[in-house]
Protein backbone atom coordinates (compact mmCIF):
# COMPACT_ATOMS: atom_id res chain seq x y z
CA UNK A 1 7.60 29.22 22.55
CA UNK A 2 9.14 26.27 21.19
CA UNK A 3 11.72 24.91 23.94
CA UNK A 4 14.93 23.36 21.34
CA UNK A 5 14.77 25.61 19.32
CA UNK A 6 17.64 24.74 15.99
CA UNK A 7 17.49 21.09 17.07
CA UNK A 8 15.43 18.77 14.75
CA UNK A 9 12.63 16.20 15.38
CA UNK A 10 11.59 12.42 14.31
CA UNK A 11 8.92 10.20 14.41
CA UNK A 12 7.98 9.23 17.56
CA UNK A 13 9.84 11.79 19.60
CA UNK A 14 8.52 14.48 21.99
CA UNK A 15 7.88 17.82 20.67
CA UNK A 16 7.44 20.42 23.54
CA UNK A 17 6.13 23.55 23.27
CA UNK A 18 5.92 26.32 26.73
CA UNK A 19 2.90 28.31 27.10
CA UNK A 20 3.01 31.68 28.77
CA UNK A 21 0.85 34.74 29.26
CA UNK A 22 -2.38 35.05 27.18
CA UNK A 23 -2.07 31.45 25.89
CA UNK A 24 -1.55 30.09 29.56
CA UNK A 25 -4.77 32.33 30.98
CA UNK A 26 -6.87 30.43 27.75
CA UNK A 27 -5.10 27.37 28.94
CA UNK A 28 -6.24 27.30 32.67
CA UNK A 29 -9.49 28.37 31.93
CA UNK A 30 -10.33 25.46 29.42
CA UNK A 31 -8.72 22.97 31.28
CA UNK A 32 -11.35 23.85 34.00
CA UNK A 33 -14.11 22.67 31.54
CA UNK A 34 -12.01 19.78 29.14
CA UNK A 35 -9.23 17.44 29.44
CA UNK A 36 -5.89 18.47 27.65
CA UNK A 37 -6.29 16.58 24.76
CA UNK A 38 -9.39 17.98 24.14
CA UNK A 39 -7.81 21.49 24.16
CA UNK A 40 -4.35 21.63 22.72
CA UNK A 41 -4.09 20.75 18.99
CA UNK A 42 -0.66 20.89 17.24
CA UNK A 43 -0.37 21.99 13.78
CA UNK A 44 2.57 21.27 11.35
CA UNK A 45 2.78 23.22 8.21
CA UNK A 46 -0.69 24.21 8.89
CA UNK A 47 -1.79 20.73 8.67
CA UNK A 48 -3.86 20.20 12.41
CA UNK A 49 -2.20 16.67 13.64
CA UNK A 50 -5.01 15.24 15.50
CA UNK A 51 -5.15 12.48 18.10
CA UNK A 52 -1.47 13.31 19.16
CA UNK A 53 -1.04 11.98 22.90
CA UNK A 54 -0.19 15.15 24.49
CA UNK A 55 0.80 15.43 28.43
CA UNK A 56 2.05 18.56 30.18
CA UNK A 57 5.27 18.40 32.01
CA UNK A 58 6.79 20.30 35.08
CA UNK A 59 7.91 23.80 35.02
CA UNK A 60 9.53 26.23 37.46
CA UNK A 61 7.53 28.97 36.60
CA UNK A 62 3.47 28.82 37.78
CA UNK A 63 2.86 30.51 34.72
CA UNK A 64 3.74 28.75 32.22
CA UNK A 65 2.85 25.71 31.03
CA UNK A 66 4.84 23.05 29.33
CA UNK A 67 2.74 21.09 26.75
CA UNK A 68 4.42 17.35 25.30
CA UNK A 69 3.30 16.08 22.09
CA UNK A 70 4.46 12.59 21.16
CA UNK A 71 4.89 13.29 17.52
CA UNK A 72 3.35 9.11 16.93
CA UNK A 73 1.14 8.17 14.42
CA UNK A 74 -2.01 5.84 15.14
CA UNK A 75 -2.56 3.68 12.32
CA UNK A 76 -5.61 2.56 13.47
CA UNK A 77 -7.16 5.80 13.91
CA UNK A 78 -8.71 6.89 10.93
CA UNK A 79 -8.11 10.75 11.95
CA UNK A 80 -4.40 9.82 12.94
CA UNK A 81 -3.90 8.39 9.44
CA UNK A 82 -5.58 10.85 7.95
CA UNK A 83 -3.18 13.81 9.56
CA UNK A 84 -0.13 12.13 9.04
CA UNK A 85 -1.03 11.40 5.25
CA UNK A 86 -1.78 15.07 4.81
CA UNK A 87 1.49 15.97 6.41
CA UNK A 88 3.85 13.80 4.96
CA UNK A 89 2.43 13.42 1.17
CA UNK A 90 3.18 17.06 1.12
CA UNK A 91 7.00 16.39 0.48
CA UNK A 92 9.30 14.62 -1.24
CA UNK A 93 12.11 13.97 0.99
CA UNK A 94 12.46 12.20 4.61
CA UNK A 95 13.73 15.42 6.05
CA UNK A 96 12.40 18.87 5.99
CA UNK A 97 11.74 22.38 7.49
CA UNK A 98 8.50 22.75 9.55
CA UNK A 99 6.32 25.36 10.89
CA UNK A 100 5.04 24.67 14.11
CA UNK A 101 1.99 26.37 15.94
CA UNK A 102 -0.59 25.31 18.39
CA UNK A 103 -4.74 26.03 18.89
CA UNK A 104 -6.69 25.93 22.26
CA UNK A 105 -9.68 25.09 22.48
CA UNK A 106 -10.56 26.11 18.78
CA UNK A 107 -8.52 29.22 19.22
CA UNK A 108 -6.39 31.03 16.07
CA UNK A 109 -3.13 29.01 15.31
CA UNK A 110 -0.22 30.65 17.44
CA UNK A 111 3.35 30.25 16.15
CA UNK A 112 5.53 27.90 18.52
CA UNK A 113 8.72 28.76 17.26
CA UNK A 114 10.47 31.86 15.22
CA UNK A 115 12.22 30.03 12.78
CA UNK A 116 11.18 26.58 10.87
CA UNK A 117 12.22 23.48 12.83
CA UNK A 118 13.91 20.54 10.98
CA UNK A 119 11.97 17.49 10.80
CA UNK A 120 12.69 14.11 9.41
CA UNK A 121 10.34 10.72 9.38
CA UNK A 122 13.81 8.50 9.59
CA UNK A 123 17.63 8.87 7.48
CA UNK A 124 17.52 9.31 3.92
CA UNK A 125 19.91 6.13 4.30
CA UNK A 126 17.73 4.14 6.43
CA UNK A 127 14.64 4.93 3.57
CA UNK A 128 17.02 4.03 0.61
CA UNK A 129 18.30 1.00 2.19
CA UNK A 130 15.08 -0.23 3.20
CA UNK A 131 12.90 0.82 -0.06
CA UNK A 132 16.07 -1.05 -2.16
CA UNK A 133 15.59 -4.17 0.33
CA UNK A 134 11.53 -4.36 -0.49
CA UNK A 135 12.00 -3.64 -4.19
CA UNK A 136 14.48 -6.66 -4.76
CA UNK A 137 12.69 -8.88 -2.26
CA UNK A 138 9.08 -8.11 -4.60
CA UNK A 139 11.18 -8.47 -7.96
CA UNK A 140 13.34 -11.55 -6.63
CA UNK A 141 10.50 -13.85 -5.36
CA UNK A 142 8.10 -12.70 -8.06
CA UNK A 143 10.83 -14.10 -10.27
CA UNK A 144 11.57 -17.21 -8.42
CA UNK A 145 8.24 -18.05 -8.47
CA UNK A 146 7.50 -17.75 -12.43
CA UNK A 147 11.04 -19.39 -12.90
CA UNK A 148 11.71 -21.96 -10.44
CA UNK A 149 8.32 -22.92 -8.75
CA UNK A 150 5.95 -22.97 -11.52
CA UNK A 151 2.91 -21.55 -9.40
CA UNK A 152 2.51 -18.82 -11.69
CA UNK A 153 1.67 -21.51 -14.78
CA UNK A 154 -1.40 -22.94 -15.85
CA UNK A 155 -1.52 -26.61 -16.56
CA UNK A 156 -0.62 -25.85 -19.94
CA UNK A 157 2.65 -24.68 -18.59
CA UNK A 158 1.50 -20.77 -19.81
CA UNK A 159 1.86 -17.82 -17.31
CA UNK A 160 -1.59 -17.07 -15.96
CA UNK A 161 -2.56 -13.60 -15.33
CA UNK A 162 -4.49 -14.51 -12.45
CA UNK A 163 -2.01 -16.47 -10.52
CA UNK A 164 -0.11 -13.65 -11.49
CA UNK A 165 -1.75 -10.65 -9.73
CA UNK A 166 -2.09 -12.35 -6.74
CA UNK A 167 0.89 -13.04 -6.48
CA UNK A 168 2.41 -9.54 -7.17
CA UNK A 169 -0.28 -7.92 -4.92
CA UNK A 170 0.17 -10.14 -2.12
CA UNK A 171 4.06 -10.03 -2.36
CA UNK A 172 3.72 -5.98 -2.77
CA UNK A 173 1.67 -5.57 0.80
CA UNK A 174 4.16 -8.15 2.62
CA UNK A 175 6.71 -5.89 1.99
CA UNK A 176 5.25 -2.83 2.58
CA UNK A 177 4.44 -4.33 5.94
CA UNK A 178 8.03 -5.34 6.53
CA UNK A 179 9.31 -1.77 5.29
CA UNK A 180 6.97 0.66 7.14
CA UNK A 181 7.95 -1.25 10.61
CA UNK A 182 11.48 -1.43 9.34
CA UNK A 183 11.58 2.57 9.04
CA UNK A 184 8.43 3.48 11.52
CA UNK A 185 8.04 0.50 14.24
CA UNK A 186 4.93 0.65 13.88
CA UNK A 187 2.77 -2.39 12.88
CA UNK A 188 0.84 -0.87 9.81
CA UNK A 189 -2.76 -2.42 9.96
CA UNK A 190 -3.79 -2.86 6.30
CA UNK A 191 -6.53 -0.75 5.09
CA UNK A 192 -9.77 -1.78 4.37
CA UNK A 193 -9.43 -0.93 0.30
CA UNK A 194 -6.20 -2.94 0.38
CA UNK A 195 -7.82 -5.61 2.07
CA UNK A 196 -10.30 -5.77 -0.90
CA UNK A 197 -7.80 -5.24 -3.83
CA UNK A 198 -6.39 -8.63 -2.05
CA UNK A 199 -9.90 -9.90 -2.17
CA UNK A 200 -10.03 -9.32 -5.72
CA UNK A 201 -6.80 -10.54 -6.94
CA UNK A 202 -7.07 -13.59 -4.60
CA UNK A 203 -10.76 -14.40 -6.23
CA UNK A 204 -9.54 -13.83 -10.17
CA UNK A 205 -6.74 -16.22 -9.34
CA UNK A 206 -8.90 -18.85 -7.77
CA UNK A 207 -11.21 -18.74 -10.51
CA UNK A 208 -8.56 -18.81 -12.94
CA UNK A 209 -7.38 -22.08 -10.96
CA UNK A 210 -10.84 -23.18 -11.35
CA UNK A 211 -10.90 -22.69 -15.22
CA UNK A 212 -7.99 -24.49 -15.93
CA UNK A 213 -9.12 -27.63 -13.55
CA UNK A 214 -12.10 -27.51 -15.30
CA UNK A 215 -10.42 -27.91 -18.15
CA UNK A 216 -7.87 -30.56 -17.03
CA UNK A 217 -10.77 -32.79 -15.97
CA UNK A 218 -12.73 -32.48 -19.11
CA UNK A 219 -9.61 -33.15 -20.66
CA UNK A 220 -8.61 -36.06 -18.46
CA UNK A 221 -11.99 -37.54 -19.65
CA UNK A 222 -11.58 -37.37 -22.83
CA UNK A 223 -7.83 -38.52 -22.99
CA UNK A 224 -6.96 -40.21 -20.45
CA UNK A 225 -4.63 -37.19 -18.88
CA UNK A 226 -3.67 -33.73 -19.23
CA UNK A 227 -0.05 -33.20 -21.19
CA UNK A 228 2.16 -31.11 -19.50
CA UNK A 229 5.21 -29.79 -21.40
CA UNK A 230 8.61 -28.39 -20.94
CA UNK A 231 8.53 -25.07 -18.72
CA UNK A 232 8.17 -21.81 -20.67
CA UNK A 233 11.02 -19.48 -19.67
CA UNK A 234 10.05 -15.77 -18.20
CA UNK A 235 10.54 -14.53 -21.96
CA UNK A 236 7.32 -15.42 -22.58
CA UNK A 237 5.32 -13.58 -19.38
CA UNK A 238 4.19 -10.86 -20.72
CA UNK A 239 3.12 -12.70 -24.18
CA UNK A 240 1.59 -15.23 -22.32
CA UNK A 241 -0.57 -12.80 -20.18
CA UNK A 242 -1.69 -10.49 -22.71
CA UNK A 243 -2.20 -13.61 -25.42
CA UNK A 244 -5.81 -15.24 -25.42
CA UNK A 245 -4.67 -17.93 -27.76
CA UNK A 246 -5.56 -16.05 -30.71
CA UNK A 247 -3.66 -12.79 -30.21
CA UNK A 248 -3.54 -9.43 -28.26
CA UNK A 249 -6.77 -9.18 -25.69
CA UNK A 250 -8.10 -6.39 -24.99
CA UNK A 251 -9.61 -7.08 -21.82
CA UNK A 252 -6.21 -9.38 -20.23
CA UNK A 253 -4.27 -6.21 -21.20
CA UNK A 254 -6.45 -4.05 -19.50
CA UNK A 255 -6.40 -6.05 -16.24
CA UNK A 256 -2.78 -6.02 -16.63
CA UNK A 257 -2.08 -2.15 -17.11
CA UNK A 258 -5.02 -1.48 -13.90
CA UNK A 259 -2.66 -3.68 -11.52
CA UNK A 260 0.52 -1.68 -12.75
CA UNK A 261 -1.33 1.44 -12.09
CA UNK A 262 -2.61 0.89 -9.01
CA UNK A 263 0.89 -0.96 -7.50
CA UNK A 264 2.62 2.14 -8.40
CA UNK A 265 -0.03 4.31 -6.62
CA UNK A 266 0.63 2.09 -3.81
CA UNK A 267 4.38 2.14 -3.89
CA UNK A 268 4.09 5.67 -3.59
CA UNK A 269 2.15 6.06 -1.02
CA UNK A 270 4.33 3.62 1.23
CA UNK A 271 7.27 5.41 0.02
CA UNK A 272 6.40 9.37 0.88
CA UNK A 273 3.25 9.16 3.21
CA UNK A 274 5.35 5.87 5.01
CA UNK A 275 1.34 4.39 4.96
CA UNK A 276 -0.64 2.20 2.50
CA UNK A 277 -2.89 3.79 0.61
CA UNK A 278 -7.00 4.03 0.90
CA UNK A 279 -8.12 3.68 -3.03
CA UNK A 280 -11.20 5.38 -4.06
CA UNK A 281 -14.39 2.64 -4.29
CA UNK A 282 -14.58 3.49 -8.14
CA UNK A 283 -11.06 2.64 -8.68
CA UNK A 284 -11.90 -0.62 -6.75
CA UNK A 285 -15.10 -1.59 -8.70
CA UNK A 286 -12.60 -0.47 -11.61
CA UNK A 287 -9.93 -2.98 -10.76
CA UNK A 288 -13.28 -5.36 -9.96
CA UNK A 289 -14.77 -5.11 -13.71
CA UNK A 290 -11.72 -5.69 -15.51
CA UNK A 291 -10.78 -8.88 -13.01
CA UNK A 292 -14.50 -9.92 -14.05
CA UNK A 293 -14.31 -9.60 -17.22
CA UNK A 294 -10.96 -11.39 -17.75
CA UNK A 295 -12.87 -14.73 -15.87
CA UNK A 296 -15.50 -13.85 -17.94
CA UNK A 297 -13.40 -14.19 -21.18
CA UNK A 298 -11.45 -17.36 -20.13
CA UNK A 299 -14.62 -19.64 -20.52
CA UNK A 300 -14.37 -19.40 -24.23
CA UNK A 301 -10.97 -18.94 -24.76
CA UNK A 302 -10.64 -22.89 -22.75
CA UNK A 303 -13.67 -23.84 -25.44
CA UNK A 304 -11.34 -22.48 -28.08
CA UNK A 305 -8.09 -23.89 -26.62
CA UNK A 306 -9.91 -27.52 -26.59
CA UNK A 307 -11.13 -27.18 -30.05
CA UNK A 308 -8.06 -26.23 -31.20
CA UNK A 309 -6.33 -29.57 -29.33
CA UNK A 310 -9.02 -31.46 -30.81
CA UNK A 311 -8.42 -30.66 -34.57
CA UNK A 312 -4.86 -30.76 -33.81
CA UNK A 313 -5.13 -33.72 -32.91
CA UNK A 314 -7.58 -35.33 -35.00
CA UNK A 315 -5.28 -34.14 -38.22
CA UNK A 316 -2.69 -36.29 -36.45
CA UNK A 317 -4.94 -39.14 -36.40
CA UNK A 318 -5.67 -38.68 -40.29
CA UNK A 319 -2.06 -37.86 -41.12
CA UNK A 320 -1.33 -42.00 -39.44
């Protein structure tokens, strides 16, 4: 039996559930051979929510037995994450209706409660608010930094697409940071896939910064310094980062549309599992190709940007 029965249930409360007759006789005799939280395994919505610290409390009656399940994910359990994930990607809304039922020992499920028991991971306002706060604090520094800073420009004053998805990916898992422990208090340890999707955007925009410096210095050499012109408002981004010099690229457009794709698969994740998500290694070595090959590209499309100066400028020469 479920003991509050019609009352509803968050994240990181104590869900407690009283064992009697059959149940309790399976209960004493496994707790003979196991520890508790060996034995009692909670399910939600059929969905077994493993590595729940679970303690049993004091009761009148020496037959019955009152089990407490701290309903708190681990994220650094895998199996914690894993449950949790499972449980709440299911819906689409912070609050819902849950069945409840517990297994001992590897017993069948039994029901906890008669009726569905309300459940909610925090207030629809508190989710709003705080997925509102993240999505202007992503949009307003990604701006101020292609406006007002000028780190996302090349020394050519065009937007890079390099500097440009780290940026965006490393702006995207700060807040997701901020907002899970906003909603969850829990410090959300960044997965291991996210942690190489940084790797990846943080290496094509170091070798972008490489490019262009190689570049500036062959250019120093041969003019005495590098030109820089008037800043290039954000009108231009998404020419500029699709744009080799000599029209549409294919592969700068395709490393552009793989980093929307996969930021929206990781917005919503954060937003209805309240976790960042694992990706799949072939999406990675995906995301890892088309950052390669956009590096790989931007070799000649320097030797073509210098040739172009050169004639440019020898015509000027001519034209004295």
């Amino acid at each position: 039996n479920f003991n509050r029965d019609g009352e509803s249930f968050n994240v990181g409360e104590t869900f407690a559930g009283l064992v009697s007759g059959e149940c309790f006789t399976e209960l004493s005799t496994a707790l003979k051979k196991q520890p508790l939280d060996q034995i009692a395994l909670l399910y939600l919505n059929d969905v077994p929510m493993k590595q729940l610290p679970v303690l049993r409390g004091a009761t009148d009656d020496a037959t019955t037995a009152l089990l407490l399940f701290e309903l708190s994910r681990d994220p650094s359990n895998d199996e914690s994450r894993a449950a949790w994930d499972k449980f709440l990607g299911a819906e689409d809304k912070a609050d819902f209706n849950v069945e409840a039922g517990l297994s001992l020992d590897g017993a069948p499920i039994v029901s906890l409660a008669e009726t569905s028991i309300e459940f909610g991971v925090a207030s629809n306002q508190q989710i709003g608010l705080t997925s509102a706060a993240g999505g202007l604090f992503v949009v307003g520094a990604f701006l101020w930094l292609a406006t007002r800073s000028g780190a996302l420009l090349d020394d050519k004053n065009y937007f890079s697409l390099g500097r440009s998805q780290m940026a965006f990916w490393g702006l995207l898992v700060f807040a997701a940071i901020c907002s899970l422990w906003s909603v969850t208090r829990m410090l959300e340890p960044i997965p291991n896939a996210v942690l190489t999707l940084l790797g990846i955007s943080a290496a094509t925009g170091l070798g972008s910064v490489a490019i262009d410096s190689s570049k500036r210095v062959e250019g120093s050499a041969n003019k005495g310094k590098t030109r820089r012109g008037r800043r290039r408002g954000f009108s231009h981004f998404f020419s500029d980062i699709a744009n080799d010099g000599n029209g549409l690229s294919i592969h700068r457009l395709q490393a552009g549309v793989w980093t929307l794709f996969l930021g929206w698969v990781f917005v919503h994740s954060v937003a209805t599992r309240m976790s960042m998500p694992s990706f799949d290694d072939s999406l990675l070595i995906l995301m890892g190709i088309s950052s390669g090959t956009y590096l790989g590209f931007k070799f000649p499309e320097e030797a073509s940007a210098r040739a172009a100066e050169e004639d440019t400028s020898t015509g000027a020469t001519t034209g004295k």
